[in-house]
C-alpha atoms as a PDB file:
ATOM      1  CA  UNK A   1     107.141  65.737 140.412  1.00  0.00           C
ATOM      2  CA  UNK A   2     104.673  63.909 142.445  1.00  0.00           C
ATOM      3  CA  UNK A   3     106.785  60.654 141.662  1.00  0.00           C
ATOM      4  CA  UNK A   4     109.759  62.382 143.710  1.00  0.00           C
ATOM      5  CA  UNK A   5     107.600  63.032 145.980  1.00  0.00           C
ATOM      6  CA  UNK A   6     106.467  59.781 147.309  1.00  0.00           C
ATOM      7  CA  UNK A   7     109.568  57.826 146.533  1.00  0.00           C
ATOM      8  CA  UNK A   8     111.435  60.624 148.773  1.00  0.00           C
ATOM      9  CA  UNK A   9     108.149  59.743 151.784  1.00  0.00           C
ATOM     10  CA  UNK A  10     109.013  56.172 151.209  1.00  0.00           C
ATOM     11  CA  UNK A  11     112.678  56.825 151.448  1.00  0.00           C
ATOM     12  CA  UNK A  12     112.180  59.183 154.752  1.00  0.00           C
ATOM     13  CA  UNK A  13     110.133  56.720 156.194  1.00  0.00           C
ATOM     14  CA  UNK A  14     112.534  53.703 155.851  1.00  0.00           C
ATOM     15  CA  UNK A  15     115.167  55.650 157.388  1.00  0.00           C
ATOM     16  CA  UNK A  16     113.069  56.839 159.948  1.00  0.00           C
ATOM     17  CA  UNK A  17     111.926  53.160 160.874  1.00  0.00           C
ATOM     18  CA  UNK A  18     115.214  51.517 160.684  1.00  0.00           C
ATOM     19  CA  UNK A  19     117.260  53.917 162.883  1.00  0.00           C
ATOM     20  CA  UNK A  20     114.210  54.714 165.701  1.00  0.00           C
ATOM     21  CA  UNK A  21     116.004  52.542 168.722  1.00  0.00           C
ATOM     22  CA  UNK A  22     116.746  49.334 167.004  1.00  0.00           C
ATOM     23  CA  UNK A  23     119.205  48.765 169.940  1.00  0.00           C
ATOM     24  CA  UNK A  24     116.755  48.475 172.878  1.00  0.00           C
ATOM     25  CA  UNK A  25     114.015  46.092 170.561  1.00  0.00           C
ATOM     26  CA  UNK A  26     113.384  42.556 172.054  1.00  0.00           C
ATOM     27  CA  UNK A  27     113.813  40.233 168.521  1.00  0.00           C
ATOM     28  CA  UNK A  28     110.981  39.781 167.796  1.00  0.00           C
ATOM     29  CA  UNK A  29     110.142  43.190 167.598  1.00  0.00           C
ATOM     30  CA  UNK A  30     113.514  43.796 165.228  1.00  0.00           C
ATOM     31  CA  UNK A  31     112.720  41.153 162.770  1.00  0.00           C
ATOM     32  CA  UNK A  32     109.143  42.827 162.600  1.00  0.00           C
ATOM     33  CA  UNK A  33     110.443  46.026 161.929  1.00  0.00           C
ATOM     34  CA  UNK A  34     113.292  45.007 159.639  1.00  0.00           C
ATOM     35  CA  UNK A  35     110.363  42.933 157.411  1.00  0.00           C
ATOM     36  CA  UNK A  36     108.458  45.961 157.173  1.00  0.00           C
ATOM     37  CA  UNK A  37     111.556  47.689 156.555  1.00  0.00           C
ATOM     38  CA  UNK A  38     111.583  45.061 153.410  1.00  0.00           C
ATOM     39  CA  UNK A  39     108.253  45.658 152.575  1.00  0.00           C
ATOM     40  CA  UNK A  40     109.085  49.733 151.493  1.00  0.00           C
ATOM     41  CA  UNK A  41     111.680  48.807 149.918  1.00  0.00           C
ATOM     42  CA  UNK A  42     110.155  46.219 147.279  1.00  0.00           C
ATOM     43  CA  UNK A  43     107.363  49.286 146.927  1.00  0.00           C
ATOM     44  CA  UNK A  44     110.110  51.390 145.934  1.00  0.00           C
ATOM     45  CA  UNK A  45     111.554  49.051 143.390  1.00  0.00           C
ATOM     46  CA  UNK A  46     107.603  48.813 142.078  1.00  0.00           C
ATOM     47  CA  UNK A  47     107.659  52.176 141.861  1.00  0.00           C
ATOM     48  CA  UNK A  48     111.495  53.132 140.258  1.00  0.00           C
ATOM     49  CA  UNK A  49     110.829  50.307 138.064  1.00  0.00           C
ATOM     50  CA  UNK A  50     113.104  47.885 139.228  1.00  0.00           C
ATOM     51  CA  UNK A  51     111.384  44.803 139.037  1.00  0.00           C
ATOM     52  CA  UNK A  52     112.444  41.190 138.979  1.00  0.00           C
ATOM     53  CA  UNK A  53     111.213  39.376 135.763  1.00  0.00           C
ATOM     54  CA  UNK A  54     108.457  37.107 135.346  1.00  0.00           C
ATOM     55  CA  UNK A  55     107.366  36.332 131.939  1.00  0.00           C
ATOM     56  CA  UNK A  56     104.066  34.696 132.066  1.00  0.00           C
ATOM     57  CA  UNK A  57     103.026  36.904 134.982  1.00  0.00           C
ATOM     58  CA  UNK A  58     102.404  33.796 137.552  1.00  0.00           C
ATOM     59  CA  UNK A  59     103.582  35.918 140.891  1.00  0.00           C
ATOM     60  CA  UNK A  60     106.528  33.660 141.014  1.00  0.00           C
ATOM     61  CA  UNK A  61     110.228  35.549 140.047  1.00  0.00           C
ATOM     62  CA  UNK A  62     111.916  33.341 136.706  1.00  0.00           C
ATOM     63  CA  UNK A  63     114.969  32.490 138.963  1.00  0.00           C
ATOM     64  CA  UNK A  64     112.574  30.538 141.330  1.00  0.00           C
ATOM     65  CA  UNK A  65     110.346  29.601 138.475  1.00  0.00           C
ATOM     66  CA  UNK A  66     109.867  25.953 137.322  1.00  0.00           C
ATOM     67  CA  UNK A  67     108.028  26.728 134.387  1.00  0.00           C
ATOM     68  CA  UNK A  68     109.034  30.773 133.534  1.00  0.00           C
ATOM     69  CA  UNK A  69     106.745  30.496 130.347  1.00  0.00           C
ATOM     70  CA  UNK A  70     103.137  28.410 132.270  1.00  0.00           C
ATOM     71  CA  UNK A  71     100.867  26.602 130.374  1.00  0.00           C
ATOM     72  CA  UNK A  72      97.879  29.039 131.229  1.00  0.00           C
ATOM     73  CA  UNK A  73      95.085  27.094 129.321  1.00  0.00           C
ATOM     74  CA  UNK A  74      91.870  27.121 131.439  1.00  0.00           C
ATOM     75  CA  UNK A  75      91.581  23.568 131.184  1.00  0.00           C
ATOM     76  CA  UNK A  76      94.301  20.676 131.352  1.00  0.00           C
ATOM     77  CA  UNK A  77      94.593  18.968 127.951  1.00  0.00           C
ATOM     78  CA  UNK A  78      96.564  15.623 126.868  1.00  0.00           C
ATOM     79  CA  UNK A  79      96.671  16.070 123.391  1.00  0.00           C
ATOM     80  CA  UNK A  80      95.128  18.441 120.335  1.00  0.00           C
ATOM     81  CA  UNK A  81      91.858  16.083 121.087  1.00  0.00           C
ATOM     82  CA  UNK A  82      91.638  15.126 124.531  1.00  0.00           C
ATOM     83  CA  UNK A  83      90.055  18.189 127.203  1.00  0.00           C
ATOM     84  CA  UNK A  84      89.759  16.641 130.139  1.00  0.00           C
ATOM     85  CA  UNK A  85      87.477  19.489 131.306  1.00  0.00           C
ATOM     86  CA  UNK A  86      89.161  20.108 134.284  1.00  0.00           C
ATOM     87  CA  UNK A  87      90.092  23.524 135.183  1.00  0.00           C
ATOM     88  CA  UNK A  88      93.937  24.330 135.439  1.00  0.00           C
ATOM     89  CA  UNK A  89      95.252  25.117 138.627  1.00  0.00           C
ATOM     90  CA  UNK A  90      98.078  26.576 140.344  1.00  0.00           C
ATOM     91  CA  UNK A  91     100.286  23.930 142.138  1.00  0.00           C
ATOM     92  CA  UNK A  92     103.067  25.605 143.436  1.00  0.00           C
ATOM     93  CA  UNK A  93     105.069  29.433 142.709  1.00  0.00           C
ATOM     94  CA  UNK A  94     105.140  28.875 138.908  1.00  0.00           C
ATOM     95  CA  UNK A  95     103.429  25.388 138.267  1.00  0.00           C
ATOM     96  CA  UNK A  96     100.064  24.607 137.244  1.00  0.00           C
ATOM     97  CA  UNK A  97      98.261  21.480 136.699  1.00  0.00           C
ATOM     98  CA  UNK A  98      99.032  21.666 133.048  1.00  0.00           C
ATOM     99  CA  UNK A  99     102.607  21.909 133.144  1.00  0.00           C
ATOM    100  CA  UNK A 100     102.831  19.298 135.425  1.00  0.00           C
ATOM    101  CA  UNK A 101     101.048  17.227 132.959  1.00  0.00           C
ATOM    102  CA  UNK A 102     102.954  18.404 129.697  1.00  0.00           C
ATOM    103  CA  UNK A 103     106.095  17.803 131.776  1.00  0.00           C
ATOM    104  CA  UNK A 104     104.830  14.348 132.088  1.00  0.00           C
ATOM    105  CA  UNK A 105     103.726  13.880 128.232  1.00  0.00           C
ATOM    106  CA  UNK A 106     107.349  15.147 127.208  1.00  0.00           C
ATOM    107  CA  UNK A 107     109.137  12.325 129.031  1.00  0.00           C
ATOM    108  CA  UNK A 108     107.044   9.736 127.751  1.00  0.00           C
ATOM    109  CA  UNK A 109     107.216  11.501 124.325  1.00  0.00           C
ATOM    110  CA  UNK A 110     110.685  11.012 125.189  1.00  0.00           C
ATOM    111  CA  UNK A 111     110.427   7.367 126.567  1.00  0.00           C
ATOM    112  CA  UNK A 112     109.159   6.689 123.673  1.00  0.00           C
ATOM    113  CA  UNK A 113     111.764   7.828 120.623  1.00  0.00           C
ATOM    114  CA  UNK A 114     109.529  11.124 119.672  1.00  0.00           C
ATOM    115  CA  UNK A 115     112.235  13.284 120.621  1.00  0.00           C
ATOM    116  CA  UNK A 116     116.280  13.011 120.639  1.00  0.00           C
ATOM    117  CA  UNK A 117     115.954  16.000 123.843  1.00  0.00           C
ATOM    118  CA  UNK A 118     113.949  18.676 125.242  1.00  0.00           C
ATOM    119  CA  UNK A 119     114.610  20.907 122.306  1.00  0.00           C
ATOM    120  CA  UNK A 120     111.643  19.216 120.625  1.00  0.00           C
ATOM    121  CA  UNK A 121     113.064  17.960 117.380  1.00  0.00           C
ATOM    122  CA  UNK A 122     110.322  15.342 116.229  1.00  0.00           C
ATOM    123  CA  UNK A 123     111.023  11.969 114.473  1.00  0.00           C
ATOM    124  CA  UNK A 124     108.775   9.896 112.799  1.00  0.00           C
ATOM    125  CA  UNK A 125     107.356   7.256 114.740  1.00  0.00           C
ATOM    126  CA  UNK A 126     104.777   4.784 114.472  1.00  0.00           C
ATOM    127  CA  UNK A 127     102.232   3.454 117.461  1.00  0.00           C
ATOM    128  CA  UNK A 128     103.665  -0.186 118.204  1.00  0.00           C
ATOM    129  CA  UNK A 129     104.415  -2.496 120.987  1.00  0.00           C
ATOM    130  CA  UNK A 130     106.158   0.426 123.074  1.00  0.00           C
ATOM    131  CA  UNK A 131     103.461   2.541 122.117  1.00  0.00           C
ATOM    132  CA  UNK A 132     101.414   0.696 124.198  1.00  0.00           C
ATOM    133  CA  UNK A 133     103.991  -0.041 127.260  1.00  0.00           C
ATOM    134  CA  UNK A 134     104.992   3.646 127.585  1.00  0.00           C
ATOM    135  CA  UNK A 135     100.817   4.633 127.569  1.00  0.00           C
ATOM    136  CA  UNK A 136     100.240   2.507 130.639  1.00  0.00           C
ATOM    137  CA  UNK A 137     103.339   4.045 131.508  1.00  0.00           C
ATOM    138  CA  UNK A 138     101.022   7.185 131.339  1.00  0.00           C
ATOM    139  CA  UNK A 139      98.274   6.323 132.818  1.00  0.00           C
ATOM    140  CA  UNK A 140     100.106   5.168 136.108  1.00  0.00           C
ATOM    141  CA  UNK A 141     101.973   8.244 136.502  1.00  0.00           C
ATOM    142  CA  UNK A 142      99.057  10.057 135.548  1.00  0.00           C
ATOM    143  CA  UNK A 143      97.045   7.957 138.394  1.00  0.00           C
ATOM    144  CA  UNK A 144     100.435   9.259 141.206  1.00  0.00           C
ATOM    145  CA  UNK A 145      99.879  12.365 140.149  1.00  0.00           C
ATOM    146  CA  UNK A 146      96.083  13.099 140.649  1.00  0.00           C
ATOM    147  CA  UNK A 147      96.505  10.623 143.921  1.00  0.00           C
ATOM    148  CA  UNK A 148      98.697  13.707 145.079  1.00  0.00           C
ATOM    149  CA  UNK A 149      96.824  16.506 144.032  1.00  0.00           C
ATOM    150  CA  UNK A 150      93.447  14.910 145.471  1.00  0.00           C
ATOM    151  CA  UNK A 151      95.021  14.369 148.718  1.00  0.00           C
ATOM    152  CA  UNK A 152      96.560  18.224 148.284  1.00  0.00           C
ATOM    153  CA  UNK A 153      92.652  18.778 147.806  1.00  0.00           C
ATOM    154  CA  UNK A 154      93.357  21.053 144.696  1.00  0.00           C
ATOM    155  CA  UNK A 155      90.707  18.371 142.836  1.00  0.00           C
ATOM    156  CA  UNK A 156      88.108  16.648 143.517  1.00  0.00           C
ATOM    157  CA  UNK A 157      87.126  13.010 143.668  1.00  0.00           C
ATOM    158  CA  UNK A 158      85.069  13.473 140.364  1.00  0.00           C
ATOM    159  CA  UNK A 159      87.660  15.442 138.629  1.00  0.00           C
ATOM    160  CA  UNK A 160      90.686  12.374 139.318  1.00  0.00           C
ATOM    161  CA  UNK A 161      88.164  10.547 137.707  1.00  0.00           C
ATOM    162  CA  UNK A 162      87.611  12.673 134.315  1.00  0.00           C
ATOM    163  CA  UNK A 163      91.927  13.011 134.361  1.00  0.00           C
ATOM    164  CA  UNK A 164      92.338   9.127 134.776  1.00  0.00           C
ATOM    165  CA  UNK A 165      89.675   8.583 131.994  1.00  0.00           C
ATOM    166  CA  UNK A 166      90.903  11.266 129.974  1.00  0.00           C
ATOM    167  CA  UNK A 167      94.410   9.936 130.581  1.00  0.00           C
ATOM    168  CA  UNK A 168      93.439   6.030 129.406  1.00  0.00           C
ATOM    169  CA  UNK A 169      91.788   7.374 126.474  1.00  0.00           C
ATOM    170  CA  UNK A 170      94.217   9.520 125.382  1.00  0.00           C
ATOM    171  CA  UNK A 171      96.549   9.499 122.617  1.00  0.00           C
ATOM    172  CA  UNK A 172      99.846  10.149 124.580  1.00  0.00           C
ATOM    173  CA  UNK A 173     102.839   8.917 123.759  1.00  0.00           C
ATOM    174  CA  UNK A 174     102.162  11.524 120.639  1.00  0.00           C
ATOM    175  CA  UNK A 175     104.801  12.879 118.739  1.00  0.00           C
ATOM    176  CA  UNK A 176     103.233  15.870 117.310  1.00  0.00           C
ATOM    177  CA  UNK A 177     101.937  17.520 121.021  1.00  0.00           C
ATOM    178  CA  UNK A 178     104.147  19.825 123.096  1.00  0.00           C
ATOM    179  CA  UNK A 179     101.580  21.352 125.066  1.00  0.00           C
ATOM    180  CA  UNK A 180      99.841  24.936 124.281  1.00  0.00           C
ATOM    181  CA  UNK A 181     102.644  26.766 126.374  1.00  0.00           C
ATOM    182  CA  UNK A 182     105.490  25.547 124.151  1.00  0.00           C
END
């Protein structure tokens, strides 16, 4: 009962606001309205249930989603050994820190012969030559990467450091990591 009640208030209220002299409103004024007009809406979807999905409950909808299932981890990590200690941050609607870096350690995976495609089927590969090429590889994109989210100001000056350390001392190409997420 009291669920009919307030989704019948919100519904009232909406009405009421849209159709109180629309007509005679500067703009401005209209666009303010109609966004509040938005705004009651979305609560009634929250409240009927009608919800747009987001599976690792990141704020950002799936269909806008880079990453629908984030790596989450409280700290960014290259490999099963190497925690760089720093803490994982949001980037953008649905990207942290970490999935930008697993991102990265697939390609190079990739680069490298671990995997035929993204759907993770492993062959067996041993460090050589291009093992070393694609890690430098890495470590430079690593290097753009923590340039850009220092300059963003999402890290600081110390922590670029730990991730470029972390980064040259890591173990990446490695054909056995995927990242905790996947």
């Amino acid at each position: 009962m009291k669920k009919v009640t307030i989704i019948s208030c919100l519904l009232l209220t909406a009405v009421l606001i849209t159709s109180c002299e629309q007509e005679t409103l500067d703009p401005t004024e209209n666009a303010e309205l109609n966004s509040k007009t938005e705004m009651q809406s979305s609560k009634l979807d929250a409240i009927s249930g009608a919800t747009t999905q987001d599976y690792d409950n990141d704020g950002c909808p799936n269909q806008d989603d880079a990453h629908p299932w984030s790596n989450m981890s409280e700290t960014i990590k290259f490999d099963y050994f190497t925690d760089t200690g720093v803490e994982n941050k949001f980037v953008n609607c649905g990207s942290t820190m970490a999935d930008l870096v697993d991102d990265l350690i697939i390609e190079m995976n990739i680069e490298y012969g671990c995997v035929e495609s993204k759907t993770y089927l492993q062959k067996e590969i041993k460090p050589n030559d291009k093992w070393e090429a694609v890690h430098r590889t890495f470590v430079r994109r690593m290097a753009r990467l923590t340039y850009y989210w220092r300059k963003d100001k999402i890290i600081s000056r110390g922590e670029r450091t730990k991730l470029y350390r972390a980064a040259k001392n890591s173990n990446v190409p490695n054909c056995s990591y995927y990242g905790d997420a996947k």
